[in-house]
Protein backbone atom coordinates (compact mmCIF):
# COMPACT_ATOMS: atom_id res chain seq x y z
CA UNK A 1 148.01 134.93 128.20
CA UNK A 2 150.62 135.18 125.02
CA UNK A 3 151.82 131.40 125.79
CA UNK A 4 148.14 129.93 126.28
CA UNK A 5 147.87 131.71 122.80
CA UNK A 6 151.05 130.37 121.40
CA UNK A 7 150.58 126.45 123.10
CA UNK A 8 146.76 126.53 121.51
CA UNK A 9 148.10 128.11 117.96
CA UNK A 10 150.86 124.63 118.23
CA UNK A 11 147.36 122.48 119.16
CA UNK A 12 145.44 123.20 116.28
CA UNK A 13 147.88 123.65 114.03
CA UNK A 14 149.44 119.73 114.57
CA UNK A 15 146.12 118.82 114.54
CA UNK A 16 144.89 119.94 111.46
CA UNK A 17 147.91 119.11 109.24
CA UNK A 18 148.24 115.94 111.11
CA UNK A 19 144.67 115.17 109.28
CA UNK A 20 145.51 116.50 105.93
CA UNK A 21 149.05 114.72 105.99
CA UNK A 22 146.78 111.80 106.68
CA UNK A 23 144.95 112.47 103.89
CA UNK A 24 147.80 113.61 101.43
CA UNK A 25 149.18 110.70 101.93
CA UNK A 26 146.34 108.26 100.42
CA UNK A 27 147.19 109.96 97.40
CA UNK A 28 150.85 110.95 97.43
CA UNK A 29 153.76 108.70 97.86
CA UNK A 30 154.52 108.72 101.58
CA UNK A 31 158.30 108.92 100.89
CA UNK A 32 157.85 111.58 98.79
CA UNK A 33 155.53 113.59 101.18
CA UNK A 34 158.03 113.05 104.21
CA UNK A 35 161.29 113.69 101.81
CA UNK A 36 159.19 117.07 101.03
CA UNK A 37 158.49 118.00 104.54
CA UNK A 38 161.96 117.43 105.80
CA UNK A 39 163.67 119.59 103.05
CA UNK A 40 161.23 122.53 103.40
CA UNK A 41 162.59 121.88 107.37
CA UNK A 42 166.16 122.13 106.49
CA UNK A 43 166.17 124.77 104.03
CA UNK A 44 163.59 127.05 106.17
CA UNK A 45 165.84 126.35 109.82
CA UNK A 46 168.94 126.81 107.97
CA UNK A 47 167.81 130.33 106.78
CA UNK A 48 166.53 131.08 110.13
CA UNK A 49 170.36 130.44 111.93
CA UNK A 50 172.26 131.15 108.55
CA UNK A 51 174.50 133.43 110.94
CA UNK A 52 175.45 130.26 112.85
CA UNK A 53 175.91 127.65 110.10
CA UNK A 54 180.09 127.69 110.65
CA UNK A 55 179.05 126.86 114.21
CA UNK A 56 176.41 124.19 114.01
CA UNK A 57 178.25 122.04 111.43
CA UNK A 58 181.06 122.21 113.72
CA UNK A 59 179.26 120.92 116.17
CA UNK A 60 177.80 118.14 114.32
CA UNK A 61 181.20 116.91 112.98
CA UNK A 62 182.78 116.74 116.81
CA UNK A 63 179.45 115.26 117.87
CA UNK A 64 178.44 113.23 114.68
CA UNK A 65 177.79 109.87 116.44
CA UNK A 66 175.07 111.39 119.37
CA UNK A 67 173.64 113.80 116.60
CA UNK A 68 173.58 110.99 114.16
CA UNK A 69 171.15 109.05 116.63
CA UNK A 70 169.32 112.22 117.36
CA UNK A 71 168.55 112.43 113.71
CA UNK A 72 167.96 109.07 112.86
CA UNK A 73 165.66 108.73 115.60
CA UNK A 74 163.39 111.65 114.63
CA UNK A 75 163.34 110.03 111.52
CA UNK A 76 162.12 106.89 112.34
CA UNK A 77 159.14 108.44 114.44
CA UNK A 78 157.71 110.12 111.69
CA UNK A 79 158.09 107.49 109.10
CA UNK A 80 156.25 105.12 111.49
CA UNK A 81 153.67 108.07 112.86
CA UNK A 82 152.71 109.01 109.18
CA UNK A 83 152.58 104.47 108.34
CA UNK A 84 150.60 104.66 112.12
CA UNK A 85 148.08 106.99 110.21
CA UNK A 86 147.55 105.66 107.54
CA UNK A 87 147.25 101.51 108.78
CA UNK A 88 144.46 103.64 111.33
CA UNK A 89 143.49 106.50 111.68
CA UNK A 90 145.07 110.47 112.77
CA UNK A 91 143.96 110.39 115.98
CA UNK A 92 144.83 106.62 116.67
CA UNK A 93 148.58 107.10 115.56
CA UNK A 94 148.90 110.79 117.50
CA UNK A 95 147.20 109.02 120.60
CA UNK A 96 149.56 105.98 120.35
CA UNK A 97 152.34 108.88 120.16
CA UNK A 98 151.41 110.78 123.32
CA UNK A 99 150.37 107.68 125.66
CA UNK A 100 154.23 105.95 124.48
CA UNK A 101 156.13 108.76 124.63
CA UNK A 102 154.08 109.49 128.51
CA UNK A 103 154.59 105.77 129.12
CA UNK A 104 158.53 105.60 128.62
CA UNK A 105 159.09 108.65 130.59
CA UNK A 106 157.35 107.73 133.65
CA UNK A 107 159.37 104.18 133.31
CA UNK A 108 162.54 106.13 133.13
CA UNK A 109 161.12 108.01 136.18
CA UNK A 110 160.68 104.87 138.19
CA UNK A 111 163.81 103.69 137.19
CA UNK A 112 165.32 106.72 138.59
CA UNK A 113 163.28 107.33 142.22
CA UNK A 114 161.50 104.06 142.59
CA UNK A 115 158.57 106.29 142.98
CA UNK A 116 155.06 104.32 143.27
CA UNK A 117 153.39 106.95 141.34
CA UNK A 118 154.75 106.38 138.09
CA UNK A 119 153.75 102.74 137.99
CA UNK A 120 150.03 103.92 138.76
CA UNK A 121 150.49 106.56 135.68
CA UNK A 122 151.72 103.82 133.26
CA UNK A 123 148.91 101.17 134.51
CA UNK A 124 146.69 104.01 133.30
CA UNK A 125 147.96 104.75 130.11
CA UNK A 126 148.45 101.21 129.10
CA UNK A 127 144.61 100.86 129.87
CA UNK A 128 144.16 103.98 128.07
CA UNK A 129 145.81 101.77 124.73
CA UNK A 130 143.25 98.85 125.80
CA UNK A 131 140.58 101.21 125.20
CA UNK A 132 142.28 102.31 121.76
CA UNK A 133 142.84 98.99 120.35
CA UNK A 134 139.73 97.45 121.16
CA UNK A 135 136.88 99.69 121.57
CA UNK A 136 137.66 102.84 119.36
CA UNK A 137 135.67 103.05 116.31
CA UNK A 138 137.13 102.62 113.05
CA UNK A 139 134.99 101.78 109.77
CA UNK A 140 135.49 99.54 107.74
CA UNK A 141 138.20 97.89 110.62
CA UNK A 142 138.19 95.24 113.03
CA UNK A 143 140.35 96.17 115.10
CA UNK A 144 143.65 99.03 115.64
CA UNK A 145 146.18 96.84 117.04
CA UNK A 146 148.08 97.63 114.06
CA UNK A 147 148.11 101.21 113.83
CA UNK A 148 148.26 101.24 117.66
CA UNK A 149 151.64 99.14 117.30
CA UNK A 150 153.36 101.20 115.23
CA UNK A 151 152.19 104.59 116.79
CA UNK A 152 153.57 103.45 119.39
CA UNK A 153 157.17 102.32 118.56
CA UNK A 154 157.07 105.78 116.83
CA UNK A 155 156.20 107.18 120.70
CA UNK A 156 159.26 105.15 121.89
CA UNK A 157 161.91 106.53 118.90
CA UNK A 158 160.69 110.12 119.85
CA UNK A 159 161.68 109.29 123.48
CA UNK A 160 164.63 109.07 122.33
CA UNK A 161 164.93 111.71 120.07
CA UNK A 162 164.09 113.76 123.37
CA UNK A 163 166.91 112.19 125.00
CA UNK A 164 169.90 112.29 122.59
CA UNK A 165 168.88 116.37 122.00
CA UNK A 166 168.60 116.92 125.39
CA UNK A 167 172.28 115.53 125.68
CA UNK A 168 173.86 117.41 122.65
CA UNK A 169 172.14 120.66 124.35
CA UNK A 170 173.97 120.28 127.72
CA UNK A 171 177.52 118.60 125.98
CA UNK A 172 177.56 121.94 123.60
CA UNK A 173 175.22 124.25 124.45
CA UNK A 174 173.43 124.08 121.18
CA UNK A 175 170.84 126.82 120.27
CA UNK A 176 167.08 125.32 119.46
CA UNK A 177 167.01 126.62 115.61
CA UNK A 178 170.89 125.22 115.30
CA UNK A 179 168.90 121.56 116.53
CA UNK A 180 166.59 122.24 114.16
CA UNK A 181 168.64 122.98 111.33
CA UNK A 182 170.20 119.33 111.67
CA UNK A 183 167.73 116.82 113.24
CA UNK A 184 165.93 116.57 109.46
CA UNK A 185 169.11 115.07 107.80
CA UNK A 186 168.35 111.36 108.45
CA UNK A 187 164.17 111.85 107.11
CA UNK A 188 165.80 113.91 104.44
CA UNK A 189 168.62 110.98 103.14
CA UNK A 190 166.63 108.12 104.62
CA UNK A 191 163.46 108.96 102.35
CA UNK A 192 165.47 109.72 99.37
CA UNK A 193 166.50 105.93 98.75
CA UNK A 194 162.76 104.86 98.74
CA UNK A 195 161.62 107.49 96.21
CA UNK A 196 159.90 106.28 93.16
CA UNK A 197 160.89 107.02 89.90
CA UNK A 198 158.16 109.54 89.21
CA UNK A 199 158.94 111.29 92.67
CA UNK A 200 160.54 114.46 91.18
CA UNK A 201 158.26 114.58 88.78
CA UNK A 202 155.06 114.59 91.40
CA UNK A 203 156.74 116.97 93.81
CA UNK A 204 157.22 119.69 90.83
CA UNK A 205 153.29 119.00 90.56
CA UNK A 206 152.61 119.50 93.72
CA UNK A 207 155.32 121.82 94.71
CA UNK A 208 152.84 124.82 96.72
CA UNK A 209 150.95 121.84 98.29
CA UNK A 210 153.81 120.67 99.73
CA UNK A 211 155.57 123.75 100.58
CA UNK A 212 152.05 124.50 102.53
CA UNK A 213 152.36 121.30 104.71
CA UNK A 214 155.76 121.43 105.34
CA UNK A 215 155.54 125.34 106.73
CA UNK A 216 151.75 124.05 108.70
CA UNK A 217 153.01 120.72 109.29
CA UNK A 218 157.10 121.64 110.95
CA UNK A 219 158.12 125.51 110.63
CA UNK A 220 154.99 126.95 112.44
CA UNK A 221 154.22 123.85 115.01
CA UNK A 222 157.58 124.02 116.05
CA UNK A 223 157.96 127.74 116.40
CA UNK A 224 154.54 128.17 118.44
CA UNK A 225 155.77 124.74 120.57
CA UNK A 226 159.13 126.86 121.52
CA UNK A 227 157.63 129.73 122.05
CA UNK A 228 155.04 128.24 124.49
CA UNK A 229 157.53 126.50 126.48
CA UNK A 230 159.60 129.70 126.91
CA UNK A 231 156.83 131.68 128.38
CA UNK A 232 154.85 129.07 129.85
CA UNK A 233 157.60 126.65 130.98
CA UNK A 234 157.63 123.24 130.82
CA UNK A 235 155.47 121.97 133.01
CA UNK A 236 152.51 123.77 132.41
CA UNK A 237 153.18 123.78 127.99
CA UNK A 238 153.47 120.20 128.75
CA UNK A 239 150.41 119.70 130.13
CA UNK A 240 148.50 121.52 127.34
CA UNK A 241 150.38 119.87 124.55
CA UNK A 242 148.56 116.23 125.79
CA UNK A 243 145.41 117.93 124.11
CA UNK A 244 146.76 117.60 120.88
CA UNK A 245 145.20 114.07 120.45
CA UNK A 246 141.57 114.94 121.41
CA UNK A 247 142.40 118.11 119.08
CA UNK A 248 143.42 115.32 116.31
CA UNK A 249 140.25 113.63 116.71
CA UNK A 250 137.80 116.35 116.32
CA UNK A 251 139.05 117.74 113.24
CA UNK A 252 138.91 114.42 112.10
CA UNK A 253 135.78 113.34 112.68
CA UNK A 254 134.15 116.86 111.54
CA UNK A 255 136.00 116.48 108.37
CA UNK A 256 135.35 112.96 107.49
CA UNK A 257 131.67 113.19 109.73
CA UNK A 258 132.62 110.15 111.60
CA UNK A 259 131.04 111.77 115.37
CA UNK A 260 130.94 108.35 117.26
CA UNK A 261 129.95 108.84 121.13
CA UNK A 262 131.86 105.75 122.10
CA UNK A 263 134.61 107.21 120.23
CA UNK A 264 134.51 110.56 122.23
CA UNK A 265 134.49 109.01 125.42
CA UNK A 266 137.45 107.51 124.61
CA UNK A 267 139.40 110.96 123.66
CA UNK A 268 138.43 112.30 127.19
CA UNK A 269 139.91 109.12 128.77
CA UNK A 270 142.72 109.42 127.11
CA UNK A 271 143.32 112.51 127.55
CA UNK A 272 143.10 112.32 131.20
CA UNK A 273 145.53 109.94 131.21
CA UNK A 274 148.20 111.99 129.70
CA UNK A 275 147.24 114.88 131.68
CA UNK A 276 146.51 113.73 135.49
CA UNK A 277 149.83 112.63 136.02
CA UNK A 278 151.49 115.62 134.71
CA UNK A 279 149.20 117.56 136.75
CA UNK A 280 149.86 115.44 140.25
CA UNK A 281 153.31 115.75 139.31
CA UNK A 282 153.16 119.35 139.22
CA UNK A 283 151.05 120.12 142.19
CA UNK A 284 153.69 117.74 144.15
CA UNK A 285 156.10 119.91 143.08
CA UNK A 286 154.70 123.17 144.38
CA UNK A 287 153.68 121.30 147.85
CA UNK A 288 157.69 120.30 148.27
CA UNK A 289 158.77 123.76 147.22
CA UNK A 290 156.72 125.60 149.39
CA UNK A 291 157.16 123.15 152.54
């Protein structure tokens, strides 16, 4: 019951400072509040693995080219999931995420065992991002092809992020908060170059807010998301995690009272397209094990 708690604690809390990133963002410098959030990440991961610091920077300097990539491509998903936000709306850019990220692993998956399945998932999802760009509710837009676009290229970079960390895990044997100590090096640098000159100034103003949303916003998601997944496992955390978006969207339309029922019934599709394959592929699973 502990994981359920844990996986529902990650939920709500990526929900909610999704929206107020979202928010903080119309009125802080998005550079700034992503240079923020990535050194509260370093400086709170280091201290976590402080006893393995020797360890994990040896690591990165025999593996700087595949953690390089790793890094660079977590950066580049949340510069253009935060950009996805704000051009839409929270739950457009975290939806874009999710149905991306779902479509380029079941593509890999075909790739890999030509299985019919996975081309009936992605038809789904990509009619899932039909539904998003032309039919979900925005006001004051015409459309979200935009934000849609560029939530999901960030989808596709944290494919890859998923990919290059998976490989540096089974090349070195990596710990999780060693991973995590590194992978916020390229959003930390990166960010730094398009500061403006009032940046330092701002952040000293607004040094508790952002300390807040960088512990809601990376520390805590990301310690509830591994602890999930270790007592849950994969398949099932997995599963739950896809609720994220439909999370997103209520605590954005309660907090800006935008409750549109077309808008709803578009969350629920969604989110059964994330989930229904993931579910198949699971229950598939079980049938081959047990037979």
């Amino acid at each position: 019951m502990n994981g359920y708690i844990d996986a529902a604690l990650y939920i709500a809390i990526t929900s909610i400072t999704f929206v107020l990133l979202s928010e903080a963002s119309s009125s802080i410098d998005p550079m700034i509040t992503l240079f923020s959030l990535s050194a509260v990440a370093i400086i709170s991961f280091h201290i976590f693995g402080i006893h393995k610091i020797k360890n994990t920077y040896t690591i990165l300097l025999q593996n700087w080219w595949i953690c390089l990539l790793m890094s660079t491509a977590l950066a580049l998903d949340w510069v253009f999931m935060l950009f996805a936000s704000i051009k839409s709306n929270p739950f457009v850019a975290m939806a874009a995420v999710f149905i991306a990220l779902a479509i380029s692993g079941f593509i890999n998956l075909f790739i890999q065992t030509r299985n019919k399945s996975n081309i009936v998932s992605i038809l789904l999802l990509l009619f899932s991002l039909y539904l998003l760009i032309y039919y979900y509710q925005i006001p004051g837009y015409q459309n979200n092809m935009s934000g849609v676009f560029i939530g999901c290229i960030a989808g596709v970079f944290f494919y890859f992020y998923i990919l290059f960390s998976v490989k540096l895990i089974h090349k070195t044997n990596i710990g999780t908060i060693q991973i995590l100590a590194i992978r916020f090096w390229a959003l930390f640098i990166g960010t730094y170059f398009f500061l403006p000159k009032s940046a330092f100034s701002i952040i000293s103003n607004k040094l508790g807010e952002l300390i807040l949303l960088g512990m809601c916003g990376v520390v805590l998601p990301i310690f509830f998301n591994q602890r999930a997944l270790q007592k849950l496992g994969a398949n099932i955390a997995s599963v739950l995690f896809c609720l994220a978006p439909p999370v997103t969207y209520s605590f954005y339309a309660v907090i800006n009272r935008e409750i549109v029922l077309i808008n709803i019934c578009i969350c629920v599709v969604i989110t059964s397209a994330l989930v229904i394959p993931k579910l198949f592929g699971i229950f598939k699973n079980k049938m081959e094990t047990s037979s």
